[in-house]
C-alpha atoms as a PDB file:
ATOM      1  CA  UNK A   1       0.000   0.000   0.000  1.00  0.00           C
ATOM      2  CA  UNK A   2       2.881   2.217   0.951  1.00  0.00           C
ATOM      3  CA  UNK A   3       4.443   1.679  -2.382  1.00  0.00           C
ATOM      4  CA  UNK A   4       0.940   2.409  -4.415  1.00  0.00           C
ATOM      5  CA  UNK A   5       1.058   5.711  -2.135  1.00  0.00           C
ATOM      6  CA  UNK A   6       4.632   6.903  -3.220  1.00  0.00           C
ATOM      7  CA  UNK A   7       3.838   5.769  -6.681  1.00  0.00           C
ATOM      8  CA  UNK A   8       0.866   8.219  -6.762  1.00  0.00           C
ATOM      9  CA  UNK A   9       2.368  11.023  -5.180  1.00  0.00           C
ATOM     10  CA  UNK A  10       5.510  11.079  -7.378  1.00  0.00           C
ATOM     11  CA  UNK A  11       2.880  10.755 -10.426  1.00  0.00           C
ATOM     12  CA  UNK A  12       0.564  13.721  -9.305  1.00  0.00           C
ATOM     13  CA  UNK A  13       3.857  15.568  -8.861  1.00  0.00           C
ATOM     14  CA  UNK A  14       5.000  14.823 -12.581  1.00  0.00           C
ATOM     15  CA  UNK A  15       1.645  16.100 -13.832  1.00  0.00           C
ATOM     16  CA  UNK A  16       1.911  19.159 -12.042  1.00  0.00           C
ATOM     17  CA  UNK A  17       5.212  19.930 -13.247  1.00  0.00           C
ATOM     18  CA  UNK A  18       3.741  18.729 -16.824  1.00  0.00           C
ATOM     19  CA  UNK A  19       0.680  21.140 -16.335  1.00  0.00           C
ATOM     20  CA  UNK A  20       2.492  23.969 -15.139  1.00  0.00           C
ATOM     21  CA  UNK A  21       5.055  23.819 -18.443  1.00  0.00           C
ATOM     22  CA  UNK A  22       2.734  23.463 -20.885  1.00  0.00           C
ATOM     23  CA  UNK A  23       0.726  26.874 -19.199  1.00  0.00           C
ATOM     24  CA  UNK A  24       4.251  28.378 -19.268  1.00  0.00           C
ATOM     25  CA  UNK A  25       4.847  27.463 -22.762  1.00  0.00           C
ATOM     26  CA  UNK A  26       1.125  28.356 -23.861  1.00  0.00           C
ATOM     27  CA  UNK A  27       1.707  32.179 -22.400  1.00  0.00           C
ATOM     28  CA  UNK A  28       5.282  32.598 -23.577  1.00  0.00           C
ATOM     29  CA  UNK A  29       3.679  31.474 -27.429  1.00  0.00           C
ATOM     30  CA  UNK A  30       1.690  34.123 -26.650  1.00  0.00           C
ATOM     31  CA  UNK A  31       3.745  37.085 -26.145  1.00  0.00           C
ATOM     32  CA  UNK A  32       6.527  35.745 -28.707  1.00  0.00           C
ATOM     33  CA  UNK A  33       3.618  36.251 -31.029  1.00  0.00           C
ATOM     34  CA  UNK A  34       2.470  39.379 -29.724  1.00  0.00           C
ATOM     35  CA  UNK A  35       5.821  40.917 -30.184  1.00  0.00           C
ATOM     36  CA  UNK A  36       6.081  39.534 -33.307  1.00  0.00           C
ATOM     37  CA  UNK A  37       3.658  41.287 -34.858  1.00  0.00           C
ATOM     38  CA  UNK A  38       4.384  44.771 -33.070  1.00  0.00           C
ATOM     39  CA  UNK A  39       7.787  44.055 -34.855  1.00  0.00           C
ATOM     40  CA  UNK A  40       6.700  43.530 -38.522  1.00  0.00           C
ATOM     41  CA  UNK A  41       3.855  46.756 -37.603  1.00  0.00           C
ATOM     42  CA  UNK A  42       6.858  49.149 -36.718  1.00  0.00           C
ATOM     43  CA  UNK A  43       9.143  47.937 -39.715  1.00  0.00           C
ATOM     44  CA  UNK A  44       6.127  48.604 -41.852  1.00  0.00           C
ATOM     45  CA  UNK A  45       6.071  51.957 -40.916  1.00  0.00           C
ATOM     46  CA  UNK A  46       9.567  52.757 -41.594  1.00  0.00           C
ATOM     47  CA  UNK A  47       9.173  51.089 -44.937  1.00  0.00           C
ATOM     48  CA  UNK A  48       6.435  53.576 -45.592  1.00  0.00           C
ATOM     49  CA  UNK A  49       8.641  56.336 -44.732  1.00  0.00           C
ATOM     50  CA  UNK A  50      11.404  55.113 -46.863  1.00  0.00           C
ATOM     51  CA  UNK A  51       8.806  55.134 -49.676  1.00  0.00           C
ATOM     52  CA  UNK A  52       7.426  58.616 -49.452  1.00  0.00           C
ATOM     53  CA  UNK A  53       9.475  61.989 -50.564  1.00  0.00           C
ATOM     54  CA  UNK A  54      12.386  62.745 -47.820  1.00  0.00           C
ATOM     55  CA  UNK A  55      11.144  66.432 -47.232  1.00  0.00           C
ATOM     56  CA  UNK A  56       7.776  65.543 -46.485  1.00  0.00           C
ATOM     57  CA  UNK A  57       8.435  62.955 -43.766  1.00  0.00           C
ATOM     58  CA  UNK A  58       8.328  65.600 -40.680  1.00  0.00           C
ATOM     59  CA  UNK A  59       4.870  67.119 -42.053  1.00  0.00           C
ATOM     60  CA  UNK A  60       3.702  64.341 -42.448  1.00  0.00           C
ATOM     61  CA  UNK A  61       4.334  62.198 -39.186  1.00  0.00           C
ATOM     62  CA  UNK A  62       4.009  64.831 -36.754  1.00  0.00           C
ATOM     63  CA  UNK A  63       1.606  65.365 -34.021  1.00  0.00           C
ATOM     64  CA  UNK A  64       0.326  69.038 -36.221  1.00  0.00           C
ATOM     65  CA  UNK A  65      -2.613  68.461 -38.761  1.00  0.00           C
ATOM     66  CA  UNK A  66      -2.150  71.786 -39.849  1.00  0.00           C
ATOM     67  CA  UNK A  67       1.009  71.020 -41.967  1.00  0.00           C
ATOM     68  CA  UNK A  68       0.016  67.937 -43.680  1.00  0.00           C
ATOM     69  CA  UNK A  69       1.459  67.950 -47.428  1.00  0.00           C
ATOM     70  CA  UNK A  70      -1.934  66.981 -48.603  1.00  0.00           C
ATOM     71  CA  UNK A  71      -4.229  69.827 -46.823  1.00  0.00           C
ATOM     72  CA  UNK A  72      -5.007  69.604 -42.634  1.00  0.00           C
ATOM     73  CA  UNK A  73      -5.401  66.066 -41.402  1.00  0.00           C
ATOM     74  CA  UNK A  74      -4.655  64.078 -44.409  1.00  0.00           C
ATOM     75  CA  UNK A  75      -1.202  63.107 -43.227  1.00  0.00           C
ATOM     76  CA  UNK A  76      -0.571  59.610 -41.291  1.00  0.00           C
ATOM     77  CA  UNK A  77       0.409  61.426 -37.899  1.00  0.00           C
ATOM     78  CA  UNK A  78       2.482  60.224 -34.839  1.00  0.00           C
ATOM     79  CA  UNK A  79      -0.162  57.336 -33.925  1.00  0.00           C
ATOM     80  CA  UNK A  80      -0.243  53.591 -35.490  1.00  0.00           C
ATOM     81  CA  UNK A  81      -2.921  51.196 -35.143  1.00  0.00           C
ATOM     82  CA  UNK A  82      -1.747  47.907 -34.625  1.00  0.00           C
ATOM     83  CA  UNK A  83      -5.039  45.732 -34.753  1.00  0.00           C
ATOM     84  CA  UNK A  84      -4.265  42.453 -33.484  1.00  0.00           C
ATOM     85  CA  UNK A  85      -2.738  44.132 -30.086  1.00  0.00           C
ATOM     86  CA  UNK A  86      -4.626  45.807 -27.565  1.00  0.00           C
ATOM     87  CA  UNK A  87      -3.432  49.187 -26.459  1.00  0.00           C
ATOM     88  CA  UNK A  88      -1.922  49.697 -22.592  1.00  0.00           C
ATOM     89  CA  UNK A  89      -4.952  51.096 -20.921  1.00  0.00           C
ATOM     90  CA  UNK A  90      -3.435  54.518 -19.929  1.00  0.00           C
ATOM     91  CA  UNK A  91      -2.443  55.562 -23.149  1.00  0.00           C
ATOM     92  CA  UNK A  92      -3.955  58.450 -23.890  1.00  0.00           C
ATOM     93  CA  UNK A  93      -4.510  58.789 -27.050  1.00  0.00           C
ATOM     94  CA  UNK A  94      -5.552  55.305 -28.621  1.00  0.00           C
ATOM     95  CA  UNK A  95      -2.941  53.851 -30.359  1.00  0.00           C
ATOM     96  CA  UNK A  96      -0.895  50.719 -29.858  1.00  0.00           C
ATOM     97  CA  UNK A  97       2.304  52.461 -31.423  1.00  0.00           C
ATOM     98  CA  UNK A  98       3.980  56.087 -32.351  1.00  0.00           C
ATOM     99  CA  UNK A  99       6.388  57.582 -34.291  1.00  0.00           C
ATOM    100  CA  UNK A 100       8.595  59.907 -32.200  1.00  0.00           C
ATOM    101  CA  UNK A 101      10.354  62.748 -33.833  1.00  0.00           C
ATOM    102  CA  UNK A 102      12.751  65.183 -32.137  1.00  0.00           C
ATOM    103  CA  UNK A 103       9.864  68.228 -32.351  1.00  0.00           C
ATOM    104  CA  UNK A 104       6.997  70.186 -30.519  1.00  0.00           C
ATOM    105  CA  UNK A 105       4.073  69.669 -32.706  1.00  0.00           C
ATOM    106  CA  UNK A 106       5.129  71.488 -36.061  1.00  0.00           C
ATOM    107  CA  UNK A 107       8.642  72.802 -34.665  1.00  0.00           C
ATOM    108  CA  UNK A 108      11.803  70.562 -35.444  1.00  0.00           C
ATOM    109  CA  UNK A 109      14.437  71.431 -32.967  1.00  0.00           C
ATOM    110  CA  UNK A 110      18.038  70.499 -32.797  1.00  0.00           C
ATOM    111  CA  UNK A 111      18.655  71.330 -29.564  1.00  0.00           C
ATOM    112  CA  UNK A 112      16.196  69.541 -27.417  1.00  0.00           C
ATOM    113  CA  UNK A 113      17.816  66.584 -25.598  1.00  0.00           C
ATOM    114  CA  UNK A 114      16.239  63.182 -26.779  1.00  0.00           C
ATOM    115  CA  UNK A 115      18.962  60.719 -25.854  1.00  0.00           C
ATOM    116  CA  UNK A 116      16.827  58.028 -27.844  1.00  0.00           C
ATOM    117  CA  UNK A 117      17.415  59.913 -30.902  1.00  0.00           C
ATOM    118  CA  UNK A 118      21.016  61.364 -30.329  1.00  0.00           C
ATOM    119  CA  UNK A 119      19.859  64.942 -29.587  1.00  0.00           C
ATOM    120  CA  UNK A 120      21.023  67.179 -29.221  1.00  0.00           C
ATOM    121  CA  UNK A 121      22.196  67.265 -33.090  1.00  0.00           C
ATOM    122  CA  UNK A 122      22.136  68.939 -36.311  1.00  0.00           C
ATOM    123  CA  UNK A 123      19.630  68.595 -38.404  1.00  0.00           C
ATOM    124  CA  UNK A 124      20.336  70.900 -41.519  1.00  0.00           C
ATOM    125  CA  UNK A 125      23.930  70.082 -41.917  1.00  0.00           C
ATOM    126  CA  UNK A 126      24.935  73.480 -41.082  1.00  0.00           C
ATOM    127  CA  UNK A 127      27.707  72.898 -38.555  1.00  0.00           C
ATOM    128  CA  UNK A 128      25.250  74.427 -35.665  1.00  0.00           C
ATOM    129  CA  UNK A 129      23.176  73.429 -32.714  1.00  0.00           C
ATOM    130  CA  UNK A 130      20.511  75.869 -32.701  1.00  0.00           C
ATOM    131  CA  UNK A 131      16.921  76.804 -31.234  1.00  0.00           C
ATOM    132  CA  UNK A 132      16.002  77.474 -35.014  1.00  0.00           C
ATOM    133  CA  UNK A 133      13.019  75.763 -36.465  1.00  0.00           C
ATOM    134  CA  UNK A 134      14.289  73.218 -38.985  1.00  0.00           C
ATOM    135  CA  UNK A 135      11.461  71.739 -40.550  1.00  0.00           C
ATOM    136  CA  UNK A 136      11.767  73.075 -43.977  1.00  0.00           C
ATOM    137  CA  UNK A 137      15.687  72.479 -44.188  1.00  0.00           C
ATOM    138  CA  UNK A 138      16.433  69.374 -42.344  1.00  0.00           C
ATOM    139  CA  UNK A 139      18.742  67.102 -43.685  1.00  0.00           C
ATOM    140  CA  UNK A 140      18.901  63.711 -41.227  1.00  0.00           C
ATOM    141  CA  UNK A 141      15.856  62.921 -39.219  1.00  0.00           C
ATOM    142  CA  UNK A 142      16.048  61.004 -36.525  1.00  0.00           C
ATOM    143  CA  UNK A 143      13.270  58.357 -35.601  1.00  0.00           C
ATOM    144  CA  UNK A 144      11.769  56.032 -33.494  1.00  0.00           C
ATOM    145  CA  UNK A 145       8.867  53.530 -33.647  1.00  0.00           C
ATOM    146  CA  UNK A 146       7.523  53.141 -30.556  1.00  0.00           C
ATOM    147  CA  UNK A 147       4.881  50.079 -29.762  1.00  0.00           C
ATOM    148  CA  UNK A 148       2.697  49.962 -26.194  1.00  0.00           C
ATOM    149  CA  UNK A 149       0.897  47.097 -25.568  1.00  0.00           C
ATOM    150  CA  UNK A 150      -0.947  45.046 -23.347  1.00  0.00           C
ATOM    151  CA  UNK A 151      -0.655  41.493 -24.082  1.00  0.00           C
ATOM    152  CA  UNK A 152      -0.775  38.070 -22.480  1.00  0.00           C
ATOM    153  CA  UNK A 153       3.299  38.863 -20.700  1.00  0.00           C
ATOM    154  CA  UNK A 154       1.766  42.244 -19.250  1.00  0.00           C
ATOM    155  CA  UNK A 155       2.681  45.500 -20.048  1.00  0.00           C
ATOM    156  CA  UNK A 156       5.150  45.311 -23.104  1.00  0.00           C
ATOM    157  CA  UNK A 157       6.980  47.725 -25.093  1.00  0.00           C
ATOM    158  CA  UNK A 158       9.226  47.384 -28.165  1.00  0.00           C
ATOM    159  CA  UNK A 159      10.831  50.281 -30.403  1.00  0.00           C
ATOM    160  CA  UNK A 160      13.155  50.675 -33.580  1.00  0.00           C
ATOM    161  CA  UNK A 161      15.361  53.934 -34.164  1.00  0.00           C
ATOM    162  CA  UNK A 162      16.968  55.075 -37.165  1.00  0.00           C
ATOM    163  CA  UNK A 163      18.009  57.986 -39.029  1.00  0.00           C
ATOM    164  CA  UNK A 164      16.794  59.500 -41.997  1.00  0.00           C
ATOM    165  CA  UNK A 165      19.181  60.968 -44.264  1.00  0.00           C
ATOM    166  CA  UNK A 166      18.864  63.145 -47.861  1.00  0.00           C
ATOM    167  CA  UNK A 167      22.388  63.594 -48.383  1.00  0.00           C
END
C-alpha cells in the first residue's frame, strides 16, 4: 500500500510539473507572437517612410494636422494602429504604437535633448546646434517607432530607431 502511495504522489507531482510547463509554454507562445507582430507593424512603418518623398516625412508624421502635405489632417500622424494588439490602458490617445520625432508639434528642434534619438544634433547640416526651427531644411531625421501594448506577458513595449538621411 505504501508503495501504491509513493507511486501516486511522485505521479501527481509529474503532472503538475507537466501542467504547469505546458501553461508556461502556452503564455510565452503568446507574447513571442504578440511581439512579433508589433515588430513587422513598426518595420512597416519605416518602410512607408522610406517610400514617401524625404522632405515631407516631418509634415507628415508629426503630431500638427495643420502642416500635412496633402491639406489639414490628411497626413498619417504620430499614432499607429496595430489591430491584433490591444493598447496599454493609460495611453492616452488610442494607439498601440507612435512615431517619435525630435519636435513640438510642427517645430523641429536640434537642440532639445532626446537621448533616444542622439539629440542634441544637427539637423540641416549646417555645422550648428541651434533653437532654429528646422522643418523646412532638415537634412537627417532622426526616428523612433515606438509600440505599447498590453498582451498576455503584461505590459510590453518594443521600439526601432533610425536615421533618416537626404544627403
Amino acid at each position: 500500500m505504501a508503495e501504491v502511495m509513493i507511486a501516486v504522489a511522485i505521479m501527481t507531482l509529474c503532472v503538475s510539473l507537466l501542467s504547469r510547463t505546458i501553461s508556461s509554454t502556452a503564455v510565452h507562445t503568446a507574447a513571442k507572437r504578440e511581439k512579433a507582430i508589433a515588430v513587422e507593424a513598426a518595420k512597416n512603418v519605416l518602410e512607408d517612410m522610406h517610400n514617401l518623398p524625404f522632405g515631407e516625412l516631418f509634415a507628415r508624421y508629426n503630431a500638427d494636422p495643420t502642416d500635412d502635405p496633402g491639406g489639414p489632417g490628411t497626413a498619417e500622424g504620430p499614432g499607429i494602429e496595430v489591430p491584433l494588439l490591444t493598447p496599454r490602458p493609460d495611453d492616452g490617445d488610442g494607439f498601440v504604437g507612435e512615431v517619435i520625432l525630435p519636435a513640438s508639434d510642427a517645430v523641429l528642434l536640434e537642440n532639445v535633448t532626446v537621448k533616444e534619438l542622439g539629440l542634441p544634433r544637427d539637423l540641416n547640416g549646417d555645422s550648428q546646434i541651434d533653437a532654429v526651427d528646422h522643418a523646412g531644411d532638415y537634412i537627417v531625421l532622426p526616428v523612433t517607432v515606438r509600440m505599447e501594448w498590453t498582451g498576455r506577458g503584461g505590459a510590453r513595449t518594443f521600439e526601432l530607431t533610425t536615421m533618416f538621411a537626404d544627403l
